[in-house]
PDB file of N, CA and C in Angstrom:
ATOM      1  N   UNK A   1      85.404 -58.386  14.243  1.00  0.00           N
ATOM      2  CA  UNK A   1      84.601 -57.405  14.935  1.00  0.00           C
ATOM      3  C   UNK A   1      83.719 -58.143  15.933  1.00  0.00           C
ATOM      4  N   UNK A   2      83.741 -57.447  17.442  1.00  0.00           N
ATOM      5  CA  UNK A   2      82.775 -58.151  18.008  1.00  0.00           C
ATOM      6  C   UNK A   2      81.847 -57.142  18.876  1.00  0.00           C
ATOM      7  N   UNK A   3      80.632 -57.192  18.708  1.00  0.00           N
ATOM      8  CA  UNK A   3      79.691 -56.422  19.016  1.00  0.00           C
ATOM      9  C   UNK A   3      78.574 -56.589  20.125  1.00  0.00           C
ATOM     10  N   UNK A   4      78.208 -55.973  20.975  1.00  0.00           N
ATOM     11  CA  UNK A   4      77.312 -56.108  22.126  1.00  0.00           C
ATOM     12  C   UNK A   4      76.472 -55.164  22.407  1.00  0.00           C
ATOM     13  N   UNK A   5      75.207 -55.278  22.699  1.00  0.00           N
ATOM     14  CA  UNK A   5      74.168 -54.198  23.296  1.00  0.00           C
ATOM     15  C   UNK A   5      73.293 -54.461  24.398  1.00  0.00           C
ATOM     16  N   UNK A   6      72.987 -53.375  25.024  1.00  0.00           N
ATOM     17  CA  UNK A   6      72.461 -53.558  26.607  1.00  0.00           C
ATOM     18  C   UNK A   6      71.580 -52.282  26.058  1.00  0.00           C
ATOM     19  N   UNK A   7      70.264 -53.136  27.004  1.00  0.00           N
ATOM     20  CA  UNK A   7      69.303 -51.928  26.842  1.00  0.00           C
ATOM     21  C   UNK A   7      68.923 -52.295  28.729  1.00  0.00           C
ATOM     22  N   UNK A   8      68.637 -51.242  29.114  1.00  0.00           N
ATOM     23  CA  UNK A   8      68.366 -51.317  30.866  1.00  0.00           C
ATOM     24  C   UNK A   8      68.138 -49.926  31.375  1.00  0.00           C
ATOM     25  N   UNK A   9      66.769 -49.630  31.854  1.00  0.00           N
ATOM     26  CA  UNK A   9      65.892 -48.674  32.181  1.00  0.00           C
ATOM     27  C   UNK A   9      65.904 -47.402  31.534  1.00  0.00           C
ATOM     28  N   UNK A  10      65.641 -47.975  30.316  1.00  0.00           N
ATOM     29  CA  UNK A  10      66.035 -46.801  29.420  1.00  0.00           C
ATOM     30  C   UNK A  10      66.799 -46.293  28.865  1.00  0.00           C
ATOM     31  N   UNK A  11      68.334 -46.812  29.024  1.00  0.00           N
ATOM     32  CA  UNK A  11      69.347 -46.686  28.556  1.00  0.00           C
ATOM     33  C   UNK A  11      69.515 -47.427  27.457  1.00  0.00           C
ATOM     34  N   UNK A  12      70.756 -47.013  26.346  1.00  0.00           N
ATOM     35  CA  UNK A  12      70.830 -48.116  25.624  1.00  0.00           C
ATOM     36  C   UNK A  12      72.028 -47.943  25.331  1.00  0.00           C
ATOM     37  N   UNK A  13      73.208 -48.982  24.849  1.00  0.00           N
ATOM     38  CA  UNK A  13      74.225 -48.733  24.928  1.00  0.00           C
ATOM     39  C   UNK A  13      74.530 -50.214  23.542  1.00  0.00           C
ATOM     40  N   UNK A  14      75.871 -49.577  22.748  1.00  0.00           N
ATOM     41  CA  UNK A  14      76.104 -50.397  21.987  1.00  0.00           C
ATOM     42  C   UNK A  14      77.624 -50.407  21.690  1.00  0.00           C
ATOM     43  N   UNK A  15      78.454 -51.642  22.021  1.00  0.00           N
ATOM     44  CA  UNK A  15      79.993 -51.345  22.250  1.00  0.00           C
ATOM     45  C   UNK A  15      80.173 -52.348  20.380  1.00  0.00           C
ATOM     46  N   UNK A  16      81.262 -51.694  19.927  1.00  0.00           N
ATOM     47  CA  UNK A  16      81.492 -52.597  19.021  1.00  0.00           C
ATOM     48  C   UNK A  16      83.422 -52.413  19.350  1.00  0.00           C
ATOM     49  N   UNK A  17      83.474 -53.977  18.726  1.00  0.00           N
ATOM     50  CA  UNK A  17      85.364 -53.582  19.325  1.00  0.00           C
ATOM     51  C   UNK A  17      85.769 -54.723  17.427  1.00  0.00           C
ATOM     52  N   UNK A  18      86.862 -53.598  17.089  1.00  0.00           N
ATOM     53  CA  UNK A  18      87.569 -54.167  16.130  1.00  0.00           C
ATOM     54  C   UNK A  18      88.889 -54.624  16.215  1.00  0.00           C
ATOM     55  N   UNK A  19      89.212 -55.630  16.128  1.00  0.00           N
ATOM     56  CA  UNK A  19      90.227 -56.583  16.228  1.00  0.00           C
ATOM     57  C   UNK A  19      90.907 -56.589  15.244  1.00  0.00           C
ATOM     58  N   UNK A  20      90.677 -56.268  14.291  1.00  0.00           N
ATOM     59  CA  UNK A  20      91.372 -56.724  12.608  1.00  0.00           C
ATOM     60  C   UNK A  20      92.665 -55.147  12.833  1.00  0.00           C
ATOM     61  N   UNK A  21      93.510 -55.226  11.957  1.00  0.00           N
ATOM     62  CA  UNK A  21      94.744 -54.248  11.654  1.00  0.00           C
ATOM     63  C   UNK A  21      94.171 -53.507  10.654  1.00  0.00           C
ATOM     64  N   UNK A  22      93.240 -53.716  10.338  1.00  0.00           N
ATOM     65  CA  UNK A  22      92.284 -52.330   9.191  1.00  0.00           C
ATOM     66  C   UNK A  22      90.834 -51.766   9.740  1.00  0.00           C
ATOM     67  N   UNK A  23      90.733 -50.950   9.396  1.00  0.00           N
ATOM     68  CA  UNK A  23      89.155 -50.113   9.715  1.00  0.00           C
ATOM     69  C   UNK A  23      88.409 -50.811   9.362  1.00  0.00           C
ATOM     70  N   UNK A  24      87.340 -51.216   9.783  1.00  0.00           N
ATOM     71  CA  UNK A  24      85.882 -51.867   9.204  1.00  0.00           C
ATOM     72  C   UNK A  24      84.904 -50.564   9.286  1.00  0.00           C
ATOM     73  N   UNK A  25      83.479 -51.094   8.788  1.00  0.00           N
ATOM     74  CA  UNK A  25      82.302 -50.960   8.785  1.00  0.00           C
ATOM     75  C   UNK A  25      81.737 -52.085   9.499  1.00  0.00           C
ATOM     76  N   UNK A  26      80.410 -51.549  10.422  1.00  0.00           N
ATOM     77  CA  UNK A  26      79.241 -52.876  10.674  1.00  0.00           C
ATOM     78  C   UNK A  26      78.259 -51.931  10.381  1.00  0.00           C
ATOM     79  N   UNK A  27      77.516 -52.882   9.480  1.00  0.00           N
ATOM     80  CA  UNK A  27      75.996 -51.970   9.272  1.00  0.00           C
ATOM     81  C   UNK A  27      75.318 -53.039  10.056  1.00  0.00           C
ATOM     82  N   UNK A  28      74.354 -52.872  10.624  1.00  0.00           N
ATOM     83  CA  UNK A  28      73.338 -53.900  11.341  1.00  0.00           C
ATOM     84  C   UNK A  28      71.964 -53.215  11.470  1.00  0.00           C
ATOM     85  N   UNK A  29      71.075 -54.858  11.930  1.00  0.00           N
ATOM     86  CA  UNK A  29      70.013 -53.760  12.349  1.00  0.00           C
ATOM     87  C   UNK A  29      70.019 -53.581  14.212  1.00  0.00           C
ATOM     88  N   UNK A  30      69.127 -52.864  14.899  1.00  0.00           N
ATOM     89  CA  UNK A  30      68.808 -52.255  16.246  1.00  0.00           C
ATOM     90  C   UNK A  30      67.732 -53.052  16.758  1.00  0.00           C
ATOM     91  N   UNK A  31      66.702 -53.123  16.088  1.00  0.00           N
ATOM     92  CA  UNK A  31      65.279 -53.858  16.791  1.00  0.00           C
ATOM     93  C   UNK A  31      65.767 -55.243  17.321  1.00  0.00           C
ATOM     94  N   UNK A  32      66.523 -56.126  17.098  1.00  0.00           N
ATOM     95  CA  UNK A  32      66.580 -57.155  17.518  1.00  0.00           C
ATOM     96  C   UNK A  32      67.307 -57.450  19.045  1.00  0.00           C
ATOM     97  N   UNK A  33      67.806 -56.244  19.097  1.00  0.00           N
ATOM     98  CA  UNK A  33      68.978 -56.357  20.637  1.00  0.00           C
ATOM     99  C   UNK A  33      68.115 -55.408  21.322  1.00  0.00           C
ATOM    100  N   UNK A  34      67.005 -54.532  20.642  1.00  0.00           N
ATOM    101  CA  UNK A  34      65.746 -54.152  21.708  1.00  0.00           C
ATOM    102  C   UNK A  34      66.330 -52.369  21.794  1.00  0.00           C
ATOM    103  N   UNK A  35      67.180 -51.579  20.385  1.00  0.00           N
ATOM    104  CA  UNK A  35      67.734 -50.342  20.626  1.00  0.00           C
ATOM    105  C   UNK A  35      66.700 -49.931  19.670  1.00  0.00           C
ATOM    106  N   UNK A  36      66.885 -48.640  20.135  1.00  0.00           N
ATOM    107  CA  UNK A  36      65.419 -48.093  19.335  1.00  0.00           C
ATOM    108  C   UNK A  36      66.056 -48.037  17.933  1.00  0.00           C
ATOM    109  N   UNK A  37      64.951 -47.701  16.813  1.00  0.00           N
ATOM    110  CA  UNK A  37      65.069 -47.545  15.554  1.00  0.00           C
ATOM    111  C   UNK A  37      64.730 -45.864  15.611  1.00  0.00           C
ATOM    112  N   UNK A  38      66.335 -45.494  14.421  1.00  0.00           N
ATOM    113  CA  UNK A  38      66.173 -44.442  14.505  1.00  0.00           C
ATOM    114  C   UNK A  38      66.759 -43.337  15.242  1.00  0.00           C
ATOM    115  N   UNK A  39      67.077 -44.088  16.147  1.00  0.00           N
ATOM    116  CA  UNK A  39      68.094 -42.928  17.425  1.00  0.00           C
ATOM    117  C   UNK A  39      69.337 -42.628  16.995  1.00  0.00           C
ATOM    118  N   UNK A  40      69.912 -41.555  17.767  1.00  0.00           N
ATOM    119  CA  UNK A  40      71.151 -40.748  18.001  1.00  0.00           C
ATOM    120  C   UNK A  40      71.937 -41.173  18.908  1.00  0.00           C
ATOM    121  N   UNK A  41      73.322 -41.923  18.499  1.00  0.00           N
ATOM    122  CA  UNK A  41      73.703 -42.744  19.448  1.00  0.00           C
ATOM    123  C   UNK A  41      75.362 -41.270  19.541  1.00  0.00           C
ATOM    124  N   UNK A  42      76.100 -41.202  20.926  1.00  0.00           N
ATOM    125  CA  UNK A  42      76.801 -40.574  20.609  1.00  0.00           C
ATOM    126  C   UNK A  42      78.576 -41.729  21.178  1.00  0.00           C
ATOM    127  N   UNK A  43      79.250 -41.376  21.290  1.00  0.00           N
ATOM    128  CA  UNK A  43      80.432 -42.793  20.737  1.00  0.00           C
ATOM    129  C   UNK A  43      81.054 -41.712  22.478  1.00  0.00           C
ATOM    130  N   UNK A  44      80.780 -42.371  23.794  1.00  0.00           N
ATOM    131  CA  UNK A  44      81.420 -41.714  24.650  1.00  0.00           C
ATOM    132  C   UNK A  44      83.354 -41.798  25.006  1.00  0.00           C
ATOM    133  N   UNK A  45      83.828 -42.247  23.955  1.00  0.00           N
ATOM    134  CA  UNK A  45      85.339 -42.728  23.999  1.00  0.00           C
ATOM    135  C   UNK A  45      85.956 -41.336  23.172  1.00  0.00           C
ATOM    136  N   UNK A  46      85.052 -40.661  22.301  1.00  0.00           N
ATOM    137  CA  UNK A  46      84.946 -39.704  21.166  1.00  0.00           C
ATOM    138  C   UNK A  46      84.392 -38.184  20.995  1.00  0.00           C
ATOM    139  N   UNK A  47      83.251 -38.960  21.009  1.00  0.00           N
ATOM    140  CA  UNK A  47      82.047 -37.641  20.769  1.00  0.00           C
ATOM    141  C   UNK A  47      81.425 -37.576  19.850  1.00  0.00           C
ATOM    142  N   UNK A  48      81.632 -38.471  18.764  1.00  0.00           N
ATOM    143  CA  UNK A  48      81.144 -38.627  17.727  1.00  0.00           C
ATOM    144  C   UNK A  48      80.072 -39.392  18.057  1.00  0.00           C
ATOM    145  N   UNK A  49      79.027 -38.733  16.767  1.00  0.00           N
ATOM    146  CA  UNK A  49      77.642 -39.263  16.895  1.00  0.00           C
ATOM    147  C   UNK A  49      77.096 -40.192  15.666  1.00  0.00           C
ATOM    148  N   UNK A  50      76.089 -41.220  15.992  1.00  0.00           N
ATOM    149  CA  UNK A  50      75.590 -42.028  14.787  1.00  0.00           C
ATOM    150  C   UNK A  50      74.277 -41.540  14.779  1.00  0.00           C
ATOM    151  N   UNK A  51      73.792 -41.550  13.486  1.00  0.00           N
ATOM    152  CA  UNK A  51      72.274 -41.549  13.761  1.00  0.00           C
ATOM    153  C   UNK A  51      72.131 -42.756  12.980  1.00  0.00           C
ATOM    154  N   UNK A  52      71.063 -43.757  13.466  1.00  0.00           N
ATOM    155  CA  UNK A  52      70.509 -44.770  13.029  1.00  0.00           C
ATOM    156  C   UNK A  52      69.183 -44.515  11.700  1.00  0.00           C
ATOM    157  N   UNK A  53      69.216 -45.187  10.608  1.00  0.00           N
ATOM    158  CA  UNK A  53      68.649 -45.086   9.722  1.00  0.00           C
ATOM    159  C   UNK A  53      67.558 -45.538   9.546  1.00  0.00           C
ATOM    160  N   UNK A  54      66.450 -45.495  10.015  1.00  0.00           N
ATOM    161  CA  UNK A  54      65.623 -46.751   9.991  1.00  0.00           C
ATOM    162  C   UNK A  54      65.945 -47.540  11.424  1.00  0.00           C
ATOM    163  N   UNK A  55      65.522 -48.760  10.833  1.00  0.00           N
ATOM    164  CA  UNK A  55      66.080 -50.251  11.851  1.00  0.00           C
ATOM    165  C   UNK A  55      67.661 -50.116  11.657  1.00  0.00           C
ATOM    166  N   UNK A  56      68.790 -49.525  10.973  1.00  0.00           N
ATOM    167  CA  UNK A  56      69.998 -50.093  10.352  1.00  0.00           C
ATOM    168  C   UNK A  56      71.053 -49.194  11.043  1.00  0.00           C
ATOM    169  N   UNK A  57      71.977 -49.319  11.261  1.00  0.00           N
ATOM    170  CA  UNK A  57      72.736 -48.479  12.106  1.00  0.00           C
ATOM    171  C   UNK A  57      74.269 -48.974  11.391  1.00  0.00           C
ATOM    172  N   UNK A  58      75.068 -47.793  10.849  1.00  0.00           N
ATOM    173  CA  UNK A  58      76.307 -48.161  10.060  1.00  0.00           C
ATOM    174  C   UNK A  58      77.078 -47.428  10.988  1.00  0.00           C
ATOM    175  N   UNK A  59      78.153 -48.157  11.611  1.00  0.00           N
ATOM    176  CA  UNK A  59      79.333 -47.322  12.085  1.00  0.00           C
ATOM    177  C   UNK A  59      80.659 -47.897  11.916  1.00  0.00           C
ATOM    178  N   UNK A  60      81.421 -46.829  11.432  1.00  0.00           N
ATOM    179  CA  UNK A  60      83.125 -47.168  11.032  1.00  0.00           C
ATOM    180  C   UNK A  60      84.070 -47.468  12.617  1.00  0.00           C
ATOM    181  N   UNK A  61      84.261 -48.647  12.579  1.00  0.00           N
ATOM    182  CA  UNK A  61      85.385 -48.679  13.883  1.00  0.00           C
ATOM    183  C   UNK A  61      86.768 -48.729  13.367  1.00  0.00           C
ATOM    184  N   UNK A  62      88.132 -47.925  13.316  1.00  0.00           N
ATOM    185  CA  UNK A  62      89.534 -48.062  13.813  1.00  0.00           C
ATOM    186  C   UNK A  62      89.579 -49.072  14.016  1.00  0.00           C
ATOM    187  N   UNK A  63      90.969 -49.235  13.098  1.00  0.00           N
ATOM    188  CA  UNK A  63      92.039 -50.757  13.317  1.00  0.00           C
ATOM    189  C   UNK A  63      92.288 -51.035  14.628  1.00  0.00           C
ATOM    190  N   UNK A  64      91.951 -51.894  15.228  1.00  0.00           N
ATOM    191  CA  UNK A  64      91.858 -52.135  16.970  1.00  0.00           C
ATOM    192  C   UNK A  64      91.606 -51.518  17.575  1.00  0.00           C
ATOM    193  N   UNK A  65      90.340 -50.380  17.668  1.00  0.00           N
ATOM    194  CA  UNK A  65      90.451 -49.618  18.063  1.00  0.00           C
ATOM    195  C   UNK A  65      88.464 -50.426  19.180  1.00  0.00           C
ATOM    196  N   UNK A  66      87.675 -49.384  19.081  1.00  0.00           N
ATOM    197  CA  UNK A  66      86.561 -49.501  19.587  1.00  0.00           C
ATOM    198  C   UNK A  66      85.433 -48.356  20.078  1.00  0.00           C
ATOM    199  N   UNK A  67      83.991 -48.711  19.731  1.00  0.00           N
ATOM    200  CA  UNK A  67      83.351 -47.559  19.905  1.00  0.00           C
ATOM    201  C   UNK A  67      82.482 -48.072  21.188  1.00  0.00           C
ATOM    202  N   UNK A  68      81.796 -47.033  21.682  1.00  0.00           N
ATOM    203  CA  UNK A  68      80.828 -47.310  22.754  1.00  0.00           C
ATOM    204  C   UNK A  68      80.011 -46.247  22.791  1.00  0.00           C
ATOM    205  N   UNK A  69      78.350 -46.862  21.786  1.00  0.00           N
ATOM    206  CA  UNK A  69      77.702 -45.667  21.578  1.00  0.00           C
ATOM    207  C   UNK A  69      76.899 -45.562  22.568  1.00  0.00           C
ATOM    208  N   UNK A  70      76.005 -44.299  22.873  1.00  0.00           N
ATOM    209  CA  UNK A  70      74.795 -44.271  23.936  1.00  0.00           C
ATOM    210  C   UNK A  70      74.072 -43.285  23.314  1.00  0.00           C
ATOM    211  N   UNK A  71      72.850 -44.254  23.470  1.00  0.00           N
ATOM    212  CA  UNK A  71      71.229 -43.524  22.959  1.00  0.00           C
ATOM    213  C   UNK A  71      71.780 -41.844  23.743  1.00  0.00           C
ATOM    214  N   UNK A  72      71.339 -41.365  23.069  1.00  0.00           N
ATOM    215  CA  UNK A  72      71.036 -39.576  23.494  1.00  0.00           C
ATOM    216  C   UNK A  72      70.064 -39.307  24.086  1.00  0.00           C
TER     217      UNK A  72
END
């Protein structure tokens, strides 16, 4: 799994891409890459939405597949 976040004028954006031939999980935390704690991220490849727990943010990515969430 490899994961990236951009925060820039208010935006925030968080791509995670899975490489493996099975589904994962990444739970992580948000404060450290500067995404708010707590937000509603929605997956624009989808439509599906995360809400962040706290600092901790769990999202399931597809066997090679990939998400790309954005703050709401």
């Amino acid at each position: 799994m490899l994961g990236w976040a951009r925060v820039y004028e208010g935006d925030e954006v968080l791509v995670i891409v899975n490489r493996s031939g099975s589904e994962r999980t990444l739970t992580n935390g948000l404060s450290f890459a500067g995404l708010s704690p707590g937000a509603t991220f929605e997956d624009v490849l989808t439509g599906a939405t995360v809400t962040a727990s706290g600092d901790s943010i769990s999202v399931t990515v597809p066997a090679r597949g990939s998400v790309v969430l954005v703050k709401r």
